[in-house]
PDB file of N, CA and C in Angstrom:
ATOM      1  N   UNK A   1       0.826  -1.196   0.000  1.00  0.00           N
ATOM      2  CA  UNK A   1       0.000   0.000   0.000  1.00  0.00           C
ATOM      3  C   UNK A   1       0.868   1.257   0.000  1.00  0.00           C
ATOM      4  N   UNK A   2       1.835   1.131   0.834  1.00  0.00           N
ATOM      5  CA  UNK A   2       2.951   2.407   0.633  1.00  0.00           C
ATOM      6  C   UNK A   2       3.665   3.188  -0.420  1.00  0.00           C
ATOM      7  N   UNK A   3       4.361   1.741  -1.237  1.00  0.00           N
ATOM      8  CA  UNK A   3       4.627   1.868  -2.198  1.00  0.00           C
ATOM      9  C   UNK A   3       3.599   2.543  -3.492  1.00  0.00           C
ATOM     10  N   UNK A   4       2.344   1.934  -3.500  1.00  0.00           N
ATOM     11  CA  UNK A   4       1.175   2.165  -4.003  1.00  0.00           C
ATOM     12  C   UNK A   4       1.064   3.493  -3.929  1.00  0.00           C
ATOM     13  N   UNK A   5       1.069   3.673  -2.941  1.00  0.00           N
ATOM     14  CA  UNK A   5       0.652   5.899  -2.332  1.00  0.00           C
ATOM     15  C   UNK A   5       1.716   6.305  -2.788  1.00  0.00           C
ATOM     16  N   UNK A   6       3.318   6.004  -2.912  1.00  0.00           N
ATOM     17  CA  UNK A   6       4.471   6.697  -3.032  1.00  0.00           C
ATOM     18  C   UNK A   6       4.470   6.803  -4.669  1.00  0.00           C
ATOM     19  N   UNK A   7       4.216   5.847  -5.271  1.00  0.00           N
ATOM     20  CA  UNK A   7       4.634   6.047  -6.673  1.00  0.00           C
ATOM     21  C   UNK A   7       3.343   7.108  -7.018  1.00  0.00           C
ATOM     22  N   UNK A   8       2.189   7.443  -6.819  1.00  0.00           N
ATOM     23  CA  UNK A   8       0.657   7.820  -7.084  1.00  0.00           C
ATOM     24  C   UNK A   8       1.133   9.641  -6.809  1.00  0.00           C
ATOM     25  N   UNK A   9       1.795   9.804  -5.082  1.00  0.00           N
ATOM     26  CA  UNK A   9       2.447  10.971  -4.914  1.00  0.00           C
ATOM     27  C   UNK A   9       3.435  11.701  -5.754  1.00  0.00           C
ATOM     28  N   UNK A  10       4.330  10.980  -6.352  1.00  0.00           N
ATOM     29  CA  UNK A  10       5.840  11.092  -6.979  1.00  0.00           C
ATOM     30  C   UNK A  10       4.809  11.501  -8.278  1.00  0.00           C
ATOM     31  N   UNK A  11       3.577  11.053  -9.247  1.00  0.00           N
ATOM     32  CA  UNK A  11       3.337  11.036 -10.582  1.00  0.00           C
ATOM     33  C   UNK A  11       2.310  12.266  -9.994  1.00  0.00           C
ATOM     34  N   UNK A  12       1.369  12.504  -8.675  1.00  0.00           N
ATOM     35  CA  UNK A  12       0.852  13.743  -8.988  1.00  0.00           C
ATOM     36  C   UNK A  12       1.311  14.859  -8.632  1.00  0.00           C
ATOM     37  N   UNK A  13       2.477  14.496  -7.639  1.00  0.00           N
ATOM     38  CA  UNK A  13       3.519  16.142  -7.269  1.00  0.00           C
ATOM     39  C   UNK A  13       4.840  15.949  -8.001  1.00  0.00           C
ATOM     40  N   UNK A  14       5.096  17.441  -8.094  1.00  0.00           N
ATOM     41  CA  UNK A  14       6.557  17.689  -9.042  1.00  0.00           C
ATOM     42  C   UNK A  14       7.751  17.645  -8.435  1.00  0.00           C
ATOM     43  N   UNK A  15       7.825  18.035  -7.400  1.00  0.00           N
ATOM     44  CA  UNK A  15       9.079  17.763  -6.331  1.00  0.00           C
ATOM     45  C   UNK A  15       9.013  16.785  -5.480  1.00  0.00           C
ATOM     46  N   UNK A  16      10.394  16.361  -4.870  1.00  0.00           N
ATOM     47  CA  UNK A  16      10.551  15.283  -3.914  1.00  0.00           C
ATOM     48  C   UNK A  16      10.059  15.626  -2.612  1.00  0.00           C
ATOM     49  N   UNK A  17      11.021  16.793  -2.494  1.00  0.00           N
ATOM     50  CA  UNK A  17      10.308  17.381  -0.878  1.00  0.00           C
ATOM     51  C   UNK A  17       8.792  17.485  -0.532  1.00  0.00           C
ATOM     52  N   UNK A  18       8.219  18.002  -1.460  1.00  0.00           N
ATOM     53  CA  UNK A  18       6.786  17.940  -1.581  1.00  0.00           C
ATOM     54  C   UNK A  18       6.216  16.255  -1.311  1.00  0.00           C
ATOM     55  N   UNK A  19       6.638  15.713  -2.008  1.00  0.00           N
ATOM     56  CA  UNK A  19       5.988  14.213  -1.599  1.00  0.00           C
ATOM     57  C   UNK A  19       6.653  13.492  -0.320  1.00  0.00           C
ATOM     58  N   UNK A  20       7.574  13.872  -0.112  1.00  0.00           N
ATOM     59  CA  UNK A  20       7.774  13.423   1.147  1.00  0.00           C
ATOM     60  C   UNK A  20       7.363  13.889   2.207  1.00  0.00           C
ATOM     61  N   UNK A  21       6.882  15.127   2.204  1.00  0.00           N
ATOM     62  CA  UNK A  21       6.168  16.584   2.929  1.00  0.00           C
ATOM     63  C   UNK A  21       4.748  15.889   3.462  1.00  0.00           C
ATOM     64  N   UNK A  22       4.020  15.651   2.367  1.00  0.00           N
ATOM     65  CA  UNK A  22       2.441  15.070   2.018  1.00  0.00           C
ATOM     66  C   UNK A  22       2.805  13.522   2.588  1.00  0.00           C
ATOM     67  N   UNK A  23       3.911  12.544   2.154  1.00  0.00           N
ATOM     68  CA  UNK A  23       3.629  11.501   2.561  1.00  0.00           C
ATOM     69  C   UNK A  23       4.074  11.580   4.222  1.00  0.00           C
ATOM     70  N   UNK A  24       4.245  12.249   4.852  1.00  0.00           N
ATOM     71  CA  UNK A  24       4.824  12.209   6.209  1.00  0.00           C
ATOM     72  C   UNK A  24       3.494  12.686   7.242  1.00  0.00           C
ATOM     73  N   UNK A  25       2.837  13.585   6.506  1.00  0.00           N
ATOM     74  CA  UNK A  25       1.436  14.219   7.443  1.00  0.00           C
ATOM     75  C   UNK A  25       0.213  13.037   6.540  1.00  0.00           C
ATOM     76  N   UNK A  26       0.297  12.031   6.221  1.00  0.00           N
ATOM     77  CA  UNK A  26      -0.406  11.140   5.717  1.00  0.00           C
ATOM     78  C   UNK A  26       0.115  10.030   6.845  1.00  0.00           C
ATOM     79  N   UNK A  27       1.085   9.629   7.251  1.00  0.00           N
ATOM     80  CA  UNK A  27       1.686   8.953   7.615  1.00  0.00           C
ATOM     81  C   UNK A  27       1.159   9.059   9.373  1.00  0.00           C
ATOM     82  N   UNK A  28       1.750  10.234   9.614  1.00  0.00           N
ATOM     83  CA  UNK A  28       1.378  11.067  10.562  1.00  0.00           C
ATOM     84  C   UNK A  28      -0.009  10.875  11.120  1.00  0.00           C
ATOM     85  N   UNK A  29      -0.998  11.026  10.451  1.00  0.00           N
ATOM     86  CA  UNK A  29      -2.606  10.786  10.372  1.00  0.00           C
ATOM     87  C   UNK A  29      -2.798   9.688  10.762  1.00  0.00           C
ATOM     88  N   UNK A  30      -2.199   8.360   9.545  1.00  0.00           N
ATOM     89  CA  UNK A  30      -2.801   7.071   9.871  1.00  0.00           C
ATOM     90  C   UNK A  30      -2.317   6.822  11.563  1.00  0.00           C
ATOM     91  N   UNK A  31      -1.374   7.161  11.853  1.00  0.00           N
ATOM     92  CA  UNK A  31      -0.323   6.594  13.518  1.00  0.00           C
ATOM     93  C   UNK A  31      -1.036   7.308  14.474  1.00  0.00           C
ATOM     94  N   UNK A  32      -1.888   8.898  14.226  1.00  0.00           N
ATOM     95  CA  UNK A  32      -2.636   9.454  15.150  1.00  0.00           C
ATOM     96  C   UNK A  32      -4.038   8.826  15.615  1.00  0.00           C
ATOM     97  N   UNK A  33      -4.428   8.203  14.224  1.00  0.00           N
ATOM     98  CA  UNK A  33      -5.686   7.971  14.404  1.00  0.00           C
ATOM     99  C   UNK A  33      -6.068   6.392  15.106  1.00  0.00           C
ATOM    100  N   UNK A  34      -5.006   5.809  14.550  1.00  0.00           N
ATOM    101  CA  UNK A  34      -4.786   3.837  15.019  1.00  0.00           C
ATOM    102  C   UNK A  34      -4.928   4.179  16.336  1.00  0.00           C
ATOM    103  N   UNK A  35      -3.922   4.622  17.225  1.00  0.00           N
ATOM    104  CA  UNK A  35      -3.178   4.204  18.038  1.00  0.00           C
ATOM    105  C   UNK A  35      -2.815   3.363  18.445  1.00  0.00           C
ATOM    106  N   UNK A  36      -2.047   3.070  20.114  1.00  0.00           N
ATOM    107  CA  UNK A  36      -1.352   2.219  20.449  1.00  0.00           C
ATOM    108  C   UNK A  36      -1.420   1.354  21.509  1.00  0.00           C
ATOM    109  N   UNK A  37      -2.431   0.615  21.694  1.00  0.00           N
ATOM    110  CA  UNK A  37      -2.416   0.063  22.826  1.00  0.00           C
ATOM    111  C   UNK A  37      -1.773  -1.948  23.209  1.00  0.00           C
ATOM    112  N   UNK A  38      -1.182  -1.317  24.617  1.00  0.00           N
ATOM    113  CA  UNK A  38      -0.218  -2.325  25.061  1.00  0.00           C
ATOM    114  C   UNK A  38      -1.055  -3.308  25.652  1.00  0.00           C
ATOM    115  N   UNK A  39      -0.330  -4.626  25.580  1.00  0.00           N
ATOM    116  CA  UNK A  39      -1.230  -5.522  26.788  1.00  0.00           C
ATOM    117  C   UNK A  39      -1.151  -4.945  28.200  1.00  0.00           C
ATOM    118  N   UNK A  40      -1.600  -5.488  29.022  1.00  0.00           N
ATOM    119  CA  UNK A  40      -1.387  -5.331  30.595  1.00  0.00           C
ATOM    120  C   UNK A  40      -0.188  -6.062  31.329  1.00  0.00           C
ATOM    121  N   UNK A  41       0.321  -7.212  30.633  1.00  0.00           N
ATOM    122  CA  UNK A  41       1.573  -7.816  31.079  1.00  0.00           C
ATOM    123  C   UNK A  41       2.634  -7.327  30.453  1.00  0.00           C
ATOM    124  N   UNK A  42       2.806  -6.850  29.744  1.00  0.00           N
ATOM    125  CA  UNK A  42       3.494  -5.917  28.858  1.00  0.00           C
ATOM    126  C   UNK A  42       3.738  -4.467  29.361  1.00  0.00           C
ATOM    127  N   UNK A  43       3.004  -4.094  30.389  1.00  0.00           N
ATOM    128  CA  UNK A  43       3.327  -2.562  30.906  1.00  0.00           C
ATOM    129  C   UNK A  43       3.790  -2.660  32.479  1.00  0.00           C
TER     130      UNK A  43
END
């Protein structure tokens, strides 16, 4: 799927920084929204 979004970013933006810009607050989003939860034997 990454790859999928990266090549899709790279063909609709013109610069690198730019797609790495967009893929990082995309990135950013999915990790805010999941989150993270631990077992209880684990903490």
């Amino acid at each position: 799927m990454k790859t999928l979004l990266g090549q899709l970013l790279v063909y609709l933006l013109s610069s690198g920084e730019i797609v790495a810009v967009v893929g990082d607050l995309i990135n950013f989003t999915f990790l805010l929204f999941v989150g993270f939860n631990s077992s209880m034997e684990a903490l």
